[in-house]
Protein backbone atom coordinates (compact mmCIF):
# COMPACT_ATOMS: atom_id res chain seq x y z
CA UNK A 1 40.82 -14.27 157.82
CA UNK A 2 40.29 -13.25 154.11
CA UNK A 3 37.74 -13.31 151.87
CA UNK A 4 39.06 -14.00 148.74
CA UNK A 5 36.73 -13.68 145.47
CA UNK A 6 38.10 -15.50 141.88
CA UNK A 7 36.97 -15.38 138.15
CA UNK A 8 37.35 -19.31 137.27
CA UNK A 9 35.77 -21.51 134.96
CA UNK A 10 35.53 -25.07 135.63
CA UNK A 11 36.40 -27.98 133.00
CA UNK A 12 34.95 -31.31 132.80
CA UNK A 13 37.57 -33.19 134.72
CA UNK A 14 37.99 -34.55 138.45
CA UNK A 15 41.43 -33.45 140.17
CA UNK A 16 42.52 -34.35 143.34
CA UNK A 17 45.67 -34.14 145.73
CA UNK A 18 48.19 -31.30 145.52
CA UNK A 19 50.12 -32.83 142.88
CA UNK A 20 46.18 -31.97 140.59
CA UNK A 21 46.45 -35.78 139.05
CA UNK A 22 44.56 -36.24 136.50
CA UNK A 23 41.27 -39.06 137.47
CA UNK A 24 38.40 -41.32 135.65
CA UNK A 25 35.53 -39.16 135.00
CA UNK A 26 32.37 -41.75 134.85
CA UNK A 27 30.54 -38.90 132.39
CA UNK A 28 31.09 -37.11 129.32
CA UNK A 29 28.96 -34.39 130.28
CA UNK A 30 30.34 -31.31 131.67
CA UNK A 31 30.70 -30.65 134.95
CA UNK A 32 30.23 -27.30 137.07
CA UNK A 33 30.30 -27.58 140.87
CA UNK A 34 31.68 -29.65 143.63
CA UNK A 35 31.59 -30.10 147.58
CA UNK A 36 33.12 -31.82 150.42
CA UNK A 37 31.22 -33.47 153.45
CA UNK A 38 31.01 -36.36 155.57
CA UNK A 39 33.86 -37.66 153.86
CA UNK A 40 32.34 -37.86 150.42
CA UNK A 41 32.94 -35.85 147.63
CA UNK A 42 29.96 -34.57 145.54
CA UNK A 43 30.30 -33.10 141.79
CA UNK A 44 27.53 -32.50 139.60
CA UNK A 45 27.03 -30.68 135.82
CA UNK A 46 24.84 -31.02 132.73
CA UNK A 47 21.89 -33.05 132.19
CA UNK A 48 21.37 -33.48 136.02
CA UNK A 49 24.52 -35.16 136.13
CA UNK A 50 25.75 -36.23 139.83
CA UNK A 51 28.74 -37.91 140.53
CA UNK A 52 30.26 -39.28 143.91
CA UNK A 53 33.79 -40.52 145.49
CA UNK A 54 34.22 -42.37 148.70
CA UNK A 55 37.40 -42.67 148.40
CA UNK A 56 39.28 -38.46 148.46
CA UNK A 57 38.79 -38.36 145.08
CA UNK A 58 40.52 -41.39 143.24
CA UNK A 59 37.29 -42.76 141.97
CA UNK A 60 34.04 -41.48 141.15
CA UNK A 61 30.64 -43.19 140.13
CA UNK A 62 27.72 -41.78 138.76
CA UNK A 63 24.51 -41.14 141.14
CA UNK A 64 21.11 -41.54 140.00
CA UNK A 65 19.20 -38.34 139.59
CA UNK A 66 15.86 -36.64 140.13
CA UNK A 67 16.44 -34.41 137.19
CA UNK A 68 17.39 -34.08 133.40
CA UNK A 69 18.00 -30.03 134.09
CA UNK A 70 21.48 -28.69 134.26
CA UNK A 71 22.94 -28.54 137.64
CA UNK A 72 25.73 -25.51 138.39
CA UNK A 73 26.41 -25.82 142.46
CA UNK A 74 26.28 -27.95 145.16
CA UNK A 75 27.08 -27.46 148.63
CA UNK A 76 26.88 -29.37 151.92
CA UNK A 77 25.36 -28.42 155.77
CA UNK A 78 23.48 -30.30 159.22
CA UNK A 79 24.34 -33.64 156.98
CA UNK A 80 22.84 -32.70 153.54
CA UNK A 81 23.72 -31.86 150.01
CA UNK A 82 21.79 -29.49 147.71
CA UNK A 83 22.48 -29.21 144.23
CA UNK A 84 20.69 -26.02 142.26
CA UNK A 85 20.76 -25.40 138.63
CA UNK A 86 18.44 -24.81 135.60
CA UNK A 87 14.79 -23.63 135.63
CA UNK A 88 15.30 -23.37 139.38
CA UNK A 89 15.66 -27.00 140.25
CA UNK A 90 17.05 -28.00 143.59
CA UNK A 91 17.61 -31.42 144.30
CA UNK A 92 18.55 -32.91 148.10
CA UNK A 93 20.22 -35.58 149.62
CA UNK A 94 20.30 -36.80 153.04
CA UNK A 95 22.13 -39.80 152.45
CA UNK A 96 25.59 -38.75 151.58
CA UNK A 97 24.74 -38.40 148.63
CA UNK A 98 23.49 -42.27 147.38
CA UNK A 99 20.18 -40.96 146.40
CA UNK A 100 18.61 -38.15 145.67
CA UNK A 101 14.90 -36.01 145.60
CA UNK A 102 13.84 -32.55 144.29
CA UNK A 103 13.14 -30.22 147.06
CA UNK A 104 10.37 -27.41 146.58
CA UNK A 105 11.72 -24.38 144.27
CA UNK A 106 10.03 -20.70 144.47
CA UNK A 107 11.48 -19.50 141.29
CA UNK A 108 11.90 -20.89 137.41
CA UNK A 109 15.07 -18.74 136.91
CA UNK A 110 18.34 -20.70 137.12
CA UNK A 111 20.15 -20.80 140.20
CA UNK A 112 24.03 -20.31 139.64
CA UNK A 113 25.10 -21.15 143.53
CA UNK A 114 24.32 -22.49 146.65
CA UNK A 115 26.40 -22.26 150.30
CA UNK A 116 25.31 -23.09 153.81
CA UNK A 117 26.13 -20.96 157.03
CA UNK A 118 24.39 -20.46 160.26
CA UNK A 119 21.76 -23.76 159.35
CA UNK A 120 20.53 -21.51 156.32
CA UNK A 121 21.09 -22.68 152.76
CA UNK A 122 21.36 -19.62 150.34
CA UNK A 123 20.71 -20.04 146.37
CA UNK A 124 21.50 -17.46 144.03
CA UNK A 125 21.34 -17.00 140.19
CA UNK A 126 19.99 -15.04 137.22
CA UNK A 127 18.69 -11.86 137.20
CA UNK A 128 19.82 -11.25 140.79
CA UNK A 129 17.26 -13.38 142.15
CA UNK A 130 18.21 -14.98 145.83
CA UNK A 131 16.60 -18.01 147.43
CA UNK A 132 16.83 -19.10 150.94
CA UNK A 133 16.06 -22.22 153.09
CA UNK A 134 15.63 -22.43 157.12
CA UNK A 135 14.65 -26.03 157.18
CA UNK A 136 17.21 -27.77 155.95
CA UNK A 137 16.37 -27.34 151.95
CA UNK A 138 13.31 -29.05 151.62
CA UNK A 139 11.55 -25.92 151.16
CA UNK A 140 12.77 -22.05 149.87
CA UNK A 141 11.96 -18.54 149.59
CA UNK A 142 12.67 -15.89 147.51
CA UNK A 143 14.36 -12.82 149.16
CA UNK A 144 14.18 -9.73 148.12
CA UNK A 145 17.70 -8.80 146.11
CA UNK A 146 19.34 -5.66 145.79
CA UNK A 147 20.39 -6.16 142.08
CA UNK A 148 18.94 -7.33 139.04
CA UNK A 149 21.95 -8.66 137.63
CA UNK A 150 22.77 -11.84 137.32
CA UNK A 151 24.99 -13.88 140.59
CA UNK A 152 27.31 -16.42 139.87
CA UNK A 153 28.19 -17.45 143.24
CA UNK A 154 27.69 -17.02 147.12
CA UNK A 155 29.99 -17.65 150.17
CA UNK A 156 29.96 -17.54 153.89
CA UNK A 157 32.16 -16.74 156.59
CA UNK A 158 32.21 -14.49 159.79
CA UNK A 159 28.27 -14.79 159.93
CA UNK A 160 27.86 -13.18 157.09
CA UNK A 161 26.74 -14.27 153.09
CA UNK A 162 29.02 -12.76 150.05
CA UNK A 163 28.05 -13.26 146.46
CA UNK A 164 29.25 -11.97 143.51
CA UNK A 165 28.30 -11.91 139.52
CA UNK A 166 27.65 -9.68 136.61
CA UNK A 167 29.34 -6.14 136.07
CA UNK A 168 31.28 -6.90 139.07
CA UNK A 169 28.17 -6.81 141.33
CA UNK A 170 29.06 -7.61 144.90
CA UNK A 171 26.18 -8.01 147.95
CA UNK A 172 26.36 -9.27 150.83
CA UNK A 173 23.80 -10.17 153.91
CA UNK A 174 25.08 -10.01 157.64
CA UNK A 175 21.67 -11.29 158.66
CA UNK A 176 21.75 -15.20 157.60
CA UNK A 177 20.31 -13.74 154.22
CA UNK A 178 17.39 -12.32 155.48
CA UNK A 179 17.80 -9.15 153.54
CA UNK A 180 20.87 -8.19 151.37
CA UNK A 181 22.76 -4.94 150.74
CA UNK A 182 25.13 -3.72 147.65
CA UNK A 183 29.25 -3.62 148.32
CA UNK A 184 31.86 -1.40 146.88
CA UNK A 185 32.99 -3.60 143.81
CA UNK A 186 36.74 -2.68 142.79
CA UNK A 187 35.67 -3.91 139.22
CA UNK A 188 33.02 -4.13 136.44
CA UNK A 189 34.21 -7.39 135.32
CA UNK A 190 32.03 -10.60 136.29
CA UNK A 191 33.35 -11.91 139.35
CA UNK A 192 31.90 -15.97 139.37
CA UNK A 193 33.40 -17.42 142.56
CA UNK A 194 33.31 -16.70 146.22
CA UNK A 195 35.83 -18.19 149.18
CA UNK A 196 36.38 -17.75 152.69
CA UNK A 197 39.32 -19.01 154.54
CA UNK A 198 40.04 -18.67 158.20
């Protein structure tokens, strides 16, 4: 099992299959995070921007949306997507995706990434701030963070949350992000993506 961590930066295109084929985007608008569940694929970007495939990716169609803010992640959990972007706006779905609401936000800093583990939704974003949800993301916290610099991203694996950002920053929580603890960064570079494989 590794943990691997990645500096990327995502372009507005939709890819799919091994072979990374080129497919019709229905927006112009760029596009920053994606995620996989119950068979549906869920991407969403600027301008509150969600698109949707029900088909692995050959075809996407735009979703209608709760928001005008920027959206930067979206993850999946217990049947539900989240989206989390600009000013702190969260938006939820609990229809794969078809429609969507916003769901109560504690903070008004942007909110980079989002993962699920252990039925707890994590958010993190600017400034190092860290947002967390026990009932299924209609509501969030704020945690207390261990870092003021900004996180890009957050991933889980082996009952434990990773995230990563600015000047390299690493932290992780072993407690379902309950409270969160600095890591030995190899690098002062921004790190802006998190993965766990089995």
């Amino acid at each position: 099992r590794d943990l691997h961590l990645s500096i990327r930066r995502q372009r507005q295109m939709c890819i799919r299959d091994r072979s990374f084929d080129n497919v019709t985007s229905p927006t112009a608008t760029n596009l920053y995070g994606f995620t996989f569940g119950n068979n549906i694929f869920v991407v969403v970007g600027n301008s509150g921007n969600i698109v949707r495939s029900t088909d692995n990716g050959s075809s996407f169609d735009n979703v209608t949306s709760p928001t005008g803010k920027n959206l930067f992640g979206v993850t999946f959990g217990n049947d539900i997507f989240l989206g989390v972007g600009q000013s702190g706006n969260i938006v939820r779905s609990t229809d794969n995706g078809s429609s969507w609401d916003n769901a109560t936000s504690p903070t008004g800093n942007n909110i980079r990434g989002i993962e699920f583990g252990n039925d707890i939704f994590v958010g993190v974003g600017v400034s190092g701030n860290i947002v967390r949800s026990t009932d299924n993301g209609s509501t969030f916290d704020n945690v207390t963070s261990p870092t003021g610099n900004g996180i890009k991203a957050v991933g889980f694996g082996n009952n434990t949350f990773v995230a990563s950002g600015d000047s390299g920053n690493i932290i992780r929580s072993t407690d379902n992000g309950s409270t969160w603890d600095n890591a030995t960064s190899p690098t002062g570079n921004a790190i802006y993506g998190v993965a766990f494989s089995e």
